[in-house]
Protein backbone atom coordinates (compact mmCIF):
# COMPACT_ATOMS: atom_id res chain seq x y z
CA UNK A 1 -15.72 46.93 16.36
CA UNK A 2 -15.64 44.15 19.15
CA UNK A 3 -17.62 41.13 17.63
CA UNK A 4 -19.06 38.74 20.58
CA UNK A 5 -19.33 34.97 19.42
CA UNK A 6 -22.28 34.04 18.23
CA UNK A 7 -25.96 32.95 20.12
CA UNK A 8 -24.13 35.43 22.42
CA UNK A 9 -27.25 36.19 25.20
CA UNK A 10 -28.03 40.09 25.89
CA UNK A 11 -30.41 40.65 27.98
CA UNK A 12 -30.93 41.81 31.85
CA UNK A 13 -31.87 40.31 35.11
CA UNK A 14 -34.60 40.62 37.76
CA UNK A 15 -36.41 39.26 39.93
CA UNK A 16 -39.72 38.12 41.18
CA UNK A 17 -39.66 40.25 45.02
CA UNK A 18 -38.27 43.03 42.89
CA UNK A 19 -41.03 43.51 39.92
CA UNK A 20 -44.37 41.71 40.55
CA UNK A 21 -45.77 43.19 43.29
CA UNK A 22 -49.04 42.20 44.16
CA UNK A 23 -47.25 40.99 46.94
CA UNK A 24 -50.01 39.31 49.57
CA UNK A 25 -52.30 39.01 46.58
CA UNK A 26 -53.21 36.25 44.29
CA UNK A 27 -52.68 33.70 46.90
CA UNK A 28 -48.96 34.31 47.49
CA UNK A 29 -48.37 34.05 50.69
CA UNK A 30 -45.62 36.63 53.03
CA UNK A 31 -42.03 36.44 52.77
CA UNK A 32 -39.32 38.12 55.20
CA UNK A 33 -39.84 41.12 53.18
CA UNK A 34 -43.37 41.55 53.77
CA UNK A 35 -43.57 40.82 57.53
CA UNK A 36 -40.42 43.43 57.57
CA UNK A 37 -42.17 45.81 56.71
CA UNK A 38 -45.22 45.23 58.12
CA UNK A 39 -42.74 45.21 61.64
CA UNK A 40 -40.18 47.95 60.55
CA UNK A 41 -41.46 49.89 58.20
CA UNK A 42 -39.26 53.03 59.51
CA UNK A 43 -36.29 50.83 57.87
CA UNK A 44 -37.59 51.34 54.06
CA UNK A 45 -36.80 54.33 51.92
CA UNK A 46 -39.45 55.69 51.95
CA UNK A 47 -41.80 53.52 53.21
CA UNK A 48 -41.72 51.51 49.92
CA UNK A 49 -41.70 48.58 50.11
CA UNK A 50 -42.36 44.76 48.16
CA UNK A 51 -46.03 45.74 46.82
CA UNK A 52 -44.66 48.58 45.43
CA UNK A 53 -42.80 47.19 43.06
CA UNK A 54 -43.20 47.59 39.43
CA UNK A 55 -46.32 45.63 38.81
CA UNK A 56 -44.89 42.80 36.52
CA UNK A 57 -47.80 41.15 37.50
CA UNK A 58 -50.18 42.64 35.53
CA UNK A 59 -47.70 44.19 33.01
CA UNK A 60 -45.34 41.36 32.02
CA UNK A 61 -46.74 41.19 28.56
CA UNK A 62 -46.22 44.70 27.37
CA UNK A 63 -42.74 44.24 29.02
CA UNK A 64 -41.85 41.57 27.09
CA UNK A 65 -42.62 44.23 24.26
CA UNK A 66 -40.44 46.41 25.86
CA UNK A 67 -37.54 43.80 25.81
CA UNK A 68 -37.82 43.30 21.80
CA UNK A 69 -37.73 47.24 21.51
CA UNK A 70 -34.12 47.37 22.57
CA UNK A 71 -33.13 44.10 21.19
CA UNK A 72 -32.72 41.61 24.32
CA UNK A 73 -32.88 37.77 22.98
CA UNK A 74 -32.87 36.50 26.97
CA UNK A 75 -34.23 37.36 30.21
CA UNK A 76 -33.47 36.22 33.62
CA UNK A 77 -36.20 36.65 36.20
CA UNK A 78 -37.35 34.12 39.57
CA UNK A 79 -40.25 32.25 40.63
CA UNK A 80 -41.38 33.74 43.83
CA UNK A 81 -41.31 30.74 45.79
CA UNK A 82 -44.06 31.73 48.28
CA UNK A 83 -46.43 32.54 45.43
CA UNK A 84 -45.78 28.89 43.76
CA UNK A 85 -45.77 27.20 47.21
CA UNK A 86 -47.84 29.12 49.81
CA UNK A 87 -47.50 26.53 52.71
CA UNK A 88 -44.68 25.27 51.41
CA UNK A 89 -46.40 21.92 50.19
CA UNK A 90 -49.79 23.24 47.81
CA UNK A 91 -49.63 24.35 44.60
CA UNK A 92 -51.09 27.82 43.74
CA UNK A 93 -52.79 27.04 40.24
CA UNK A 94 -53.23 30.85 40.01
CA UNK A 95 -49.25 31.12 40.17
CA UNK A 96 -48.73 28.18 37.59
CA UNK A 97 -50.73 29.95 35.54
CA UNK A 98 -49.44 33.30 35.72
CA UNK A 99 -45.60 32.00 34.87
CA UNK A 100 -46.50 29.38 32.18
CA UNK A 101 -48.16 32.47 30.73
CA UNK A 102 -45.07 34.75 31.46
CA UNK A 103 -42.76 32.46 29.67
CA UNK A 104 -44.31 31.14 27.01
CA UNK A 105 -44.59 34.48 26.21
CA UNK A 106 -40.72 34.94 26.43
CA UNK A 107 -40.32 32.10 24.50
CA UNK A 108 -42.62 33.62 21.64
CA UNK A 109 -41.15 36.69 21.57
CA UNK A 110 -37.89 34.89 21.10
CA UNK A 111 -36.30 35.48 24.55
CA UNK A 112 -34.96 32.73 26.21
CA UNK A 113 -35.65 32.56 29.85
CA UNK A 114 -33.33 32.03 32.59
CA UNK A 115 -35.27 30.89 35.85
CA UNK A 116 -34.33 31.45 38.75
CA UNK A 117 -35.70 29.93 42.32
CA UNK A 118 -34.53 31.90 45.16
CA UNK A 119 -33.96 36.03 45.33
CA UNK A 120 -33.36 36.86 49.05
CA UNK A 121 -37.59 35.96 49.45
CA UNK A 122 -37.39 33.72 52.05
CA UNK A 123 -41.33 32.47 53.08
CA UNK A 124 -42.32 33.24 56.81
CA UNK A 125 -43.63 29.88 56.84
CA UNK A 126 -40.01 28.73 57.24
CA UNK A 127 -38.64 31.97 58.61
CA UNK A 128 -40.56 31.31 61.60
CA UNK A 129 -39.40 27.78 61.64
CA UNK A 130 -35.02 29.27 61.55
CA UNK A 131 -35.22 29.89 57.76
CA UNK A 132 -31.76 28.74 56.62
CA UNK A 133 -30.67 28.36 59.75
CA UNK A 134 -32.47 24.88 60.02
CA UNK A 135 -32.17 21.68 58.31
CA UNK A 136 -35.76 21.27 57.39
CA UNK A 137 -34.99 24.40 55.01
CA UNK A 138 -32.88 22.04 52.07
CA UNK A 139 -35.90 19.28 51.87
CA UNK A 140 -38.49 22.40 51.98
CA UNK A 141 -36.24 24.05 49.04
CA UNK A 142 -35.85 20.97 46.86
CA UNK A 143 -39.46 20.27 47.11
CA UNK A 144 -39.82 24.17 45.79
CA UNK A 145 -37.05 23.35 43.24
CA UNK A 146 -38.37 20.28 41.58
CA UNK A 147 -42.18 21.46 41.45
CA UNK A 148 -40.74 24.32 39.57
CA UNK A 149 -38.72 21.72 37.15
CA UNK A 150 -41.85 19.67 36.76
CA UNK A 151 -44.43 22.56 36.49
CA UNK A 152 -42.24 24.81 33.83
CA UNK A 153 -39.86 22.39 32.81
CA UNK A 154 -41.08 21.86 29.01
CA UNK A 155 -40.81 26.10 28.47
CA UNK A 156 -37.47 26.34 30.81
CA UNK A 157 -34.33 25.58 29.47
CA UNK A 158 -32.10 27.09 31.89
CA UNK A 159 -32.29 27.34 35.53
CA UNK A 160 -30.63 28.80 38.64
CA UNK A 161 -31.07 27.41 42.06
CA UNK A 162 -29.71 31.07 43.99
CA UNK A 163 -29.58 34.26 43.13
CA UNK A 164 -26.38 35.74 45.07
CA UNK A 165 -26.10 33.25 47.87
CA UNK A 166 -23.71 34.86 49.99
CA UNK A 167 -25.82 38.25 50.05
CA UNK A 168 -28.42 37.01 52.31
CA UNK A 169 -26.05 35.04 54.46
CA UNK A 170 -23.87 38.22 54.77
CA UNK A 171 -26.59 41.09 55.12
CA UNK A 172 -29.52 38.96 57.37
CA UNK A 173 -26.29 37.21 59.74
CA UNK A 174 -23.61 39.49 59.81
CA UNK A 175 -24.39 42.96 58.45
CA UNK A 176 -27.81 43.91 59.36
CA UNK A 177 -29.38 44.56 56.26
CA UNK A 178 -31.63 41.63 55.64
CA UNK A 179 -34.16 40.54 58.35
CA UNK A 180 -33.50 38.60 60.52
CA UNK A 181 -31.18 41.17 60.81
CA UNK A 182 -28.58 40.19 63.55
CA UNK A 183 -24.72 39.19 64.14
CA UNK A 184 -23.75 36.08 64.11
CA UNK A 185 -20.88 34.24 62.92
CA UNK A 186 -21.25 31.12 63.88
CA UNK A 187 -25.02 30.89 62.35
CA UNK A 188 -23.65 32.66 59.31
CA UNK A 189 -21.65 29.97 58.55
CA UNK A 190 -24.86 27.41 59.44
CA UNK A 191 -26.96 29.26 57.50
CA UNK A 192 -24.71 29.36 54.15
CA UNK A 193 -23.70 25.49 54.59
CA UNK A 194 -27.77 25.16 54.48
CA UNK A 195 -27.84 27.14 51.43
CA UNK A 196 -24.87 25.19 49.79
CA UNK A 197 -26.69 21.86 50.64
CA UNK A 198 -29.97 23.09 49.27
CA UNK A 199 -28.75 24.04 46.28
CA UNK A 200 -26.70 20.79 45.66
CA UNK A 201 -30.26 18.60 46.50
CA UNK A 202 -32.07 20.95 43.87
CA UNK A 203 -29.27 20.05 41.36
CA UNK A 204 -29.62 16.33 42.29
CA UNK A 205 -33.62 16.34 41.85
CA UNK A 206 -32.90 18.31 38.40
CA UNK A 207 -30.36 15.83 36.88
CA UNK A 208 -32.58 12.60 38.21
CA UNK A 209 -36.05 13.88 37.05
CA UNK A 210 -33.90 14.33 33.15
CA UNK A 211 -35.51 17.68 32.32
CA UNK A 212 -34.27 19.46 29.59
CA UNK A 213 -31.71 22.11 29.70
CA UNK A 214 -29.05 23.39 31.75
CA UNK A 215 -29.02 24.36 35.87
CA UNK A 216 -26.18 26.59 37.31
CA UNK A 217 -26.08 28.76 40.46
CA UNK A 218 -25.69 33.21 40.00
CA UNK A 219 -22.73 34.05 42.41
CA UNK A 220 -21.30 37.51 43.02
CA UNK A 221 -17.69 36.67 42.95
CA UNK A 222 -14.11 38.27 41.36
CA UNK A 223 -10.44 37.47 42.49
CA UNK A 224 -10.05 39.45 45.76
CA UNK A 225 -7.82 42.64 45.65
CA UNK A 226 -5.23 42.57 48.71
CA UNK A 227 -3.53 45.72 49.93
CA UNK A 228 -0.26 44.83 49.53
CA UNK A 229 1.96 41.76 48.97
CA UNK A 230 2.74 42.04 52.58
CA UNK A 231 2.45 38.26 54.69
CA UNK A 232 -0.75 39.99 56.11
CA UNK A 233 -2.20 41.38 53.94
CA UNK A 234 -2.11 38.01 51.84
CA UNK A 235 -3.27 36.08 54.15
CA UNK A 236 -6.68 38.54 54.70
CA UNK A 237 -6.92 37.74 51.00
CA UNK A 238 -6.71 34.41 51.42
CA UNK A 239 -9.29 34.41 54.10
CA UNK A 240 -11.12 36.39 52.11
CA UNK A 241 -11.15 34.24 48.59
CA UNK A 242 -12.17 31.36 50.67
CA UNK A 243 -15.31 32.78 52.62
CA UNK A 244 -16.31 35.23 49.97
CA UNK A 245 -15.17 33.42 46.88
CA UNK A 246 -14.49 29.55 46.74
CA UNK A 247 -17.08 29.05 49.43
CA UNK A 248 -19.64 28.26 46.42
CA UNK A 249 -17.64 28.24 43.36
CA UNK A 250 -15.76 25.29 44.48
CA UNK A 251 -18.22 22.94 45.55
CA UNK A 252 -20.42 23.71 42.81
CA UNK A 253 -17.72 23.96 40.45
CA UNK A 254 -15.07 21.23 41.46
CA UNK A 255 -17.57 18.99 43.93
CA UNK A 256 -14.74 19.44 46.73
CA UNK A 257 -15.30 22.24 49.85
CA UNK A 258 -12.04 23.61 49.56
CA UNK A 259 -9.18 21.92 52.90
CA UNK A 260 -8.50 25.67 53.47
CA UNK A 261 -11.88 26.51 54.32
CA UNK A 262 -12.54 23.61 56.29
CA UNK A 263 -9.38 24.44 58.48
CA UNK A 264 -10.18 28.41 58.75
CA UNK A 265 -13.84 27.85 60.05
CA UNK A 266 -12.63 24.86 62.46
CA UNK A 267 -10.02 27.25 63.65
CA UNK A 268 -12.31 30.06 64.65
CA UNK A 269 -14.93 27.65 66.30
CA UNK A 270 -17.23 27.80 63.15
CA UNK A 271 -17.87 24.36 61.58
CA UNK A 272 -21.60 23.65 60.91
CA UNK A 273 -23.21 20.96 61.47
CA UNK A 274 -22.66 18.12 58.55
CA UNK A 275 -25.18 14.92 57.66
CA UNK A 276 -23.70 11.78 56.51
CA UNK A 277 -23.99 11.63 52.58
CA UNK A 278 -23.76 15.59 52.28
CA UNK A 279 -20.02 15.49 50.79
CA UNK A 280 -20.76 12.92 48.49
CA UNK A 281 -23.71 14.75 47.13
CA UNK A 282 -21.58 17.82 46.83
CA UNK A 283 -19.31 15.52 44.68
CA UNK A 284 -21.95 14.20 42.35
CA UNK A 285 -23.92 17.12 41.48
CA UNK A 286 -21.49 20.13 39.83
CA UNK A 287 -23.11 22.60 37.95
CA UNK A 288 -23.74 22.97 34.02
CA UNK A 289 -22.81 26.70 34.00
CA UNK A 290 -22.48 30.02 36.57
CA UNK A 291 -23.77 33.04 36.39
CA UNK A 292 -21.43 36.17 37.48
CA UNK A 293 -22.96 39.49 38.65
CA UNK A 294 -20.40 42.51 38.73
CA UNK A 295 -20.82 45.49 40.33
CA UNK A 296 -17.26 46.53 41.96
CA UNK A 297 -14.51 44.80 43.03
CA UNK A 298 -13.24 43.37 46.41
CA UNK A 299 -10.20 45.00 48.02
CA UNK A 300 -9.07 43.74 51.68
CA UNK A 301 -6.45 44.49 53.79
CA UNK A 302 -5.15 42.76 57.10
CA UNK A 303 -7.77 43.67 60.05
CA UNK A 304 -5.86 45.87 62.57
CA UNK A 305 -6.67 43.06 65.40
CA UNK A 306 -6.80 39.70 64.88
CA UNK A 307 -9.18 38.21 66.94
CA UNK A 308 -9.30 34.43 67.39
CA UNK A 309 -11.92 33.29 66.99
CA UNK A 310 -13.57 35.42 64.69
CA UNK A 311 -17.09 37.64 65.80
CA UNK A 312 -17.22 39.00 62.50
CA UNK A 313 -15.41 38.38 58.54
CA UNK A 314 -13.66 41.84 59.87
CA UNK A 315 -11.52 39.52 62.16
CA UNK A 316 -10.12 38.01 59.31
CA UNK A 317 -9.84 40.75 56.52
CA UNK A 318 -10.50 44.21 56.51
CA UNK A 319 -12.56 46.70 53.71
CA UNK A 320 -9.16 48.28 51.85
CA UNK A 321 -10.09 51.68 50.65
CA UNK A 322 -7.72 52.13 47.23
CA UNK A 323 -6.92 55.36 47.13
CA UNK A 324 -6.70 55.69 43.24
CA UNK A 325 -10.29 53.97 42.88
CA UNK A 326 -12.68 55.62 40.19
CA UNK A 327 -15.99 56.02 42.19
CA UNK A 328 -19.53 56.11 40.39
CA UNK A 329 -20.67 59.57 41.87
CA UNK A 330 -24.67 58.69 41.74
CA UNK A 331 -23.84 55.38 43.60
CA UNK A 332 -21.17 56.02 45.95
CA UNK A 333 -19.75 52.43 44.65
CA UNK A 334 -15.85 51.89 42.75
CA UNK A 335 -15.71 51.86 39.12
CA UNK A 336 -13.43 49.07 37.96
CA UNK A 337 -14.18 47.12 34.68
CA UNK A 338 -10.76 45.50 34.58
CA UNK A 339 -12.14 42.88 37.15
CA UNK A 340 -14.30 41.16 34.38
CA UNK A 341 -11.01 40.28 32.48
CA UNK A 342 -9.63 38.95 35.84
CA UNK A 343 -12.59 36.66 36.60
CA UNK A 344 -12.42 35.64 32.89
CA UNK A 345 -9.44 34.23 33.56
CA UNK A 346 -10.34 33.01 36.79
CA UNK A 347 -13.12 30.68 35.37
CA UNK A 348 -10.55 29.51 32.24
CA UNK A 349 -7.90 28.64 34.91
CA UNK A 350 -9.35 27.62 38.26
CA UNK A 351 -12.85 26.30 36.85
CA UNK A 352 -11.98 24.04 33.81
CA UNK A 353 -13.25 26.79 31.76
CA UNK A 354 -16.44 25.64 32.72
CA UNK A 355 -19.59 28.30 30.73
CA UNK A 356 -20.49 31.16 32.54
CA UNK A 357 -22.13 34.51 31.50
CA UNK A 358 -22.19 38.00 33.44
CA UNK A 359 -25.76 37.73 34.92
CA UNK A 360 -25.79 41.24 36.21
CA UNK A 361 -23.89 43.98 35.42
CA UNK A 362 -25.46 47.75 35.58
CA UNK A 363 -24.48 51.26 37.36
CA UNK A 364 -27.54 52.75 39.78
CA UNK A 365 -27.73 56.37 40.19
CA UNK A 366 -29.98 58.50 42.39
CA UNK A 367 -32.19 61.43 41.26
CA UNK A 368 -31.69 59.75 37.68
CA UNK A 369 -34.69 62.77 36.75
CA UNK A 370 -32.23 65.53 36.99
CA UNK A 371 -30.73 63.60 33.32
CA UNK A 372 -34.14 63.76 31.84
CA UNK A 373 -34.48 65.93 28.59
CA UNK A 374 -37.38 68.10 27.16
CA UNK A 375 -38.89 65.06 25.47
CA UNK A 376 -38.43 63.19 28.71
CA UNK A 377 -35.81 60.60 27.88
CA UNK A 378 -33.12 60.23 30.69
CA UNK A 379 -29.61 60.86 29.06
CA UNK A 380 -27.94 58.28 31.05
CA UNK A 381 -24.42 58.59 28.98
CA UNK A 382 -23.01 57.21 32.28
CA UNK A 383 -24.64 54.00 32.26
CA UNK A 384 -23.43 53.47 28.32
CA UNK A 385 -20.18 54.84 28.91
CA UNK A 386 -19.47 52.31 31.95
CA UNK A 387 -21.33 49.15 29.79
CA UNK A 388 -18.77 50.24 27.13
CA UNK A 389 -15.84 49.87 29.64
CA UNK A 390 -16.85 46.59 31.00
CA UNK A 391 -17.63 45.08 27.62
CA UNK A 392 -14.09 45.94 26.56
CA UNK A 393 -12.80 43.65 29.21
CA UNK A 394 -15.18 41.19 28.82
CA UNK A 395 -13.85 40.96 25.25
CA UNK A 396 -10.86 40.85 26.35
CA UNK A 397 -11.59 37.85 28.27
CA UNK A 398 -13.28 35.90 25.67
CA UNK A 399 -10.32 36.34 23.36
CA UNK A 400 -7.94 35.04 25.75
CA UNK A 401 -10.21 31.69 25.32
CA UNK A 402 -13.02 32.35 28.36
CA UNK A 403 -15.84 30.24 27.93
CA UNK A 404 -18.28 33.15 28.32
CA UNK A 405 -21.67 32.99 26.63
CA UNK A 406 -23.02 36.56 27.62
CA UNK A 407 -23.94 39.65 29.03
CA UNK A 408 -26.68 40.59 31.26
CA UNK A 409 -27.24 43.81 32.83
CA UNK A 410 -29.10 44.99 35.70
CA UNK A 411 -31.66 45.96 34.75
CA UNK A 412 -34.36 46.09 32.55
CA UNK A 413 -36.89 48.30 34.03
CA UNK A 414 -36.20 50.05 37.46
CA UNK A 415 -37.06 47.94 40.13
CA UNK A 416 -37.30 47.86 43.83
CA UNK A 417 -34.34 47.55 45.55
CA UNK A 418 -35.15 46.04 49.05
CA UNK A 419 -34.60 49.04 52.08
CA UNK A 420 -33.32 51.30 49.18
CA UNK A 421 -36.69 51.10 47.69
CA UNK A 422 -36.40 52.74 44.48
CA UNK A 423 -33.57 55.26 45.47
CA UNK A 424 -30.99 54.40 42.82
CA UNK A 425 -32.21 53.71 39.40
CA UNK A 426 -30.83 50.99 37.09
CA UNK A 427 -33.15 50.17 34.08
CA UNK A 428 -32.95 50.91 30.84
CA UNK A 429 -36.51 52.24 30.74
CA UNK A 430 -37.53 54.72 33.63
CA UNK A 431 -40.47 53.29 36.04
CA UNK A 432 -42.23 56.72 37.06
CA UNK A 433 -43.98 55.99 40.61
CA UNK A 434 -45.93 58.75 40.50
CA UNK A 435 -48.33 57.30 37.75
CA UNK A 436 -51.10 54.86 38.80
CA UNK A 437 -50.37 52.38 35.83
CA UNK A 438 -46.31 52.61 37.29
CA UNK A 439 -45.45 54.17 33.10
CA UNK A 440 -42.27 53.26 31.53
CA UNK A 441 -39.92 55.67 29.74
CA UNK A 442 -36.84 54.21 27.78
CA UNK A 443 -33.40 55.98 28.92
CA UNK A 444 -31.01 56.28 25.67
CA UNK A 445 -29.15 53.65 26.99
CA UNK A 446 -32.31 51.21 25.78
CA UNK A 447 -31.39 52.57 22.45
CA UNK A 448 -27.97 51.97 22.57
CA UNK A 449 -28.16 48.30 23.81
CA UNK A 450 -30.41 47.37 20.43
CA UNK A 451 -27.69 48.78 18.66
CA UNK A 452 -24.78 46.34 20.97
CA UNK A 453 -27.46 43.20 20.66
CA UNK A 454 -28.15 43.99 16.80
CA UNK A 455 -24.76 44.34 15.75
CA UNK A 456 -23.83 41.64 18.47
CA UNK A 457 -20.44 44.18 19.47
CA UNK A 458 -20.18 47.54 19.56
């Protein structure tokens, strides 16, 4: 059997967007997401879309049932920040009292929380203001950051400021899938150098206000997989490991924006604009921990042109399709579990070893019903199978002297998955949309994680 130190955390991850719905209820005011829709609604799967999630709102505490049934001892969900902060400046009591609630319930039921502030749910309030794209957005987000520390700060113990930075720089700036939706490098770069900066302030307002706990940052990073060991194909990885990968890691890691990244943005005509103070800031206020989510890995080749400067991250490195990849069928997405063991070592060597835990992990597969038995369980065998792969490495990892502290899949009940609505499943109990009360169904894979959490390995 693998045996995973001890106080090891399993659990899974969420978010607020992505479970509470009542989404323009309650006092919560819109986000990008719900003005989206309410715009584009031909863009959703189905039309569903963020008040159609799973209703965590009025549900949370026979959840948090559900989470002792299959042995989870931590759970990591956000604060929507347009719920807590409708104008961006009043508190919503109704808010504060439906997460004090939430996680003193956690915290009964013996499952630590892990709070996170920011999930892609950006509040119109600022969106129509530039969102990240302006300044005003890292003293808006710190004032969001340390209410939340002073509100939920005696039932918190660990906090995140972002959820997966680089996803809604990447999808709302360069790819198309986030609103605002359009393609632009050079605000790209703006809009994550906001981001960075209001992450780093959030950091500084936790460590001066000396509130409990612990405050990291959830990235979605691994060593990037070059083509070849050709001169061009290392230097699209090198591009690539500083936009995609040290970007965040090493200024919330190390303090330092990394020289190379400095040099690559000046040389395509990309360098945001700076305030006196900022690098010094980024100096004083590293993180106590990261979180890594892990889906597939990152394989780049050199971009058939190279145009200078850059339009798009495709001027600089180019998707490599591997032709001996294992593919998850249901997902369309590469199978590769010997990444975990790579950013293992990644975090012992480059990052001083510094404590980090997988924050998401999961496989999502469409149709899931066409796995459900007679008793109407889904057989997901898949979804064990590839936690049983990734584990291994993980393992592998920690016995090679990773500072890892655990394992957190994605996720606990299905969610809502942004323009993908609920297309491809991940939970480990079924959400069936066709029932008014949104009923929950555990998969066998629920069973099989209280067996991994009770005999902490498998």
């Amino acid at each position: 059997m693998l045996k995973f130190p001890a106080n090891f955390l399993w659990g899974s991850a969420a978010s607020a967007p992505q479970t509470e719905g009542h989404a323009l209820l309650n006092g919560k005011s819109a986000t990008t997401w719900d003005k989206w829709i309410e715009l584009n609604p031909e863009k959703f799967n189905e039309g569903q879309g963020p008040k159609d999630t799973s209703n965590v709102y009025e549900l949370y505490k026979e959840d948090i049932e559900r989470m002792k049934e299959i042995g989870m001892n931590s759970y990591r969900t956000s604060i929507s920040w347009a719920r807590l902060l409708p104008d961006g400046k009043t508190v919503n009591e109704e808010a504060v009292a439906f997460y004090r609630d939430y996680f003193e319930e956690l915290n009964k039921a013996g499952i630590k929380p892990i709070i996170n502030l920011f999930h892609f749910d950006m509040p119109w309030w600022l969106m129509e203001k530039g969102g990240w794209e302006t300044r005003e957005s890292v003293d808006a987000f710190s004032f969001y950051a340390k209410t939340a520390f002073e509100l939920f700060g005696d039932l918190v113990e660990e906090w995140t400021t972002f959820n997966e930075p680089l996803v809604h720089i990447e999808c709302g700036y360069l790819y198309g899938f986030h609103y605002p939706a359009i393609v632009d490098f050079k605000k790209a770069i703006q809009v994550g150098y906001h981001t960075l900066m209001a992450h780093i302030f959030s950091v500084k307002a936790f460590k001066e206000g000396d509130f409990k706990g612990r405050i990291g940052i959830i990235l979605n990073v691994t060593p990037t997989y070059a083509k070849s060991e050709s001169k061009e194909d290392q230097e699209a990885k090198n591009a690539a490991d500083l936009l995609v990968i040290k970007s965040f890691l090493d200024p919330c890691v190390l303090g330092v924006v990394p020289e190379g990244l400095i040099e690559l943005v000046k040389e395509h005509d990309l360098t945001p604009v700076t305030e006196t103070g900022d690098k010094e800031a980024i100096k004083n206020y590293p993180v106590d921990f990261i979180g890594i989510n892990y889906y597939q890995p990152m394989r780049v080749e050199a971009p058939a042109t190279k145009r200078v400067p850059a339009l798009t991250t495709t001027d600089l490195f180019a998707p490599y399709d591997w032709p001996e990849k294992r593919i998850n069928p249901y997902r369309g997405w590469e199978i590769y579990p010997e990444a975990l063991y790579d950013v293992s070592i990644m975090m012992k060597e480059d990052y001083n070893n510094i404590p980090w835990y997988v924050s998401e992990n999961g496989m999502g597969v469409a149709d899931e019903e066409r796995f459900m038995d007679d008793s109407g369980m889904i057989q997901d065998d898949y979804r064990i199978e590839f936690m049983e792969e990734h584990l291994t490495q993980l393992h592998k990892g920690i016995e090679a002297g990773s500072n890892c502290f655990g394992y957190h899949t994605w996720t606990f009940v299905d969610c809502w998955s942004w323009l993908n609505g609920y297309r491809n499943r991940y939970g480990f109990y079924r959400v069936d949309l066709d029932d008014d009360n949104f009923k929950r169904t555990m998969k066998k894979s629920g069973l099989w994680y209280k067996e991994l959490s009770e005999n902490n390995g498998f």
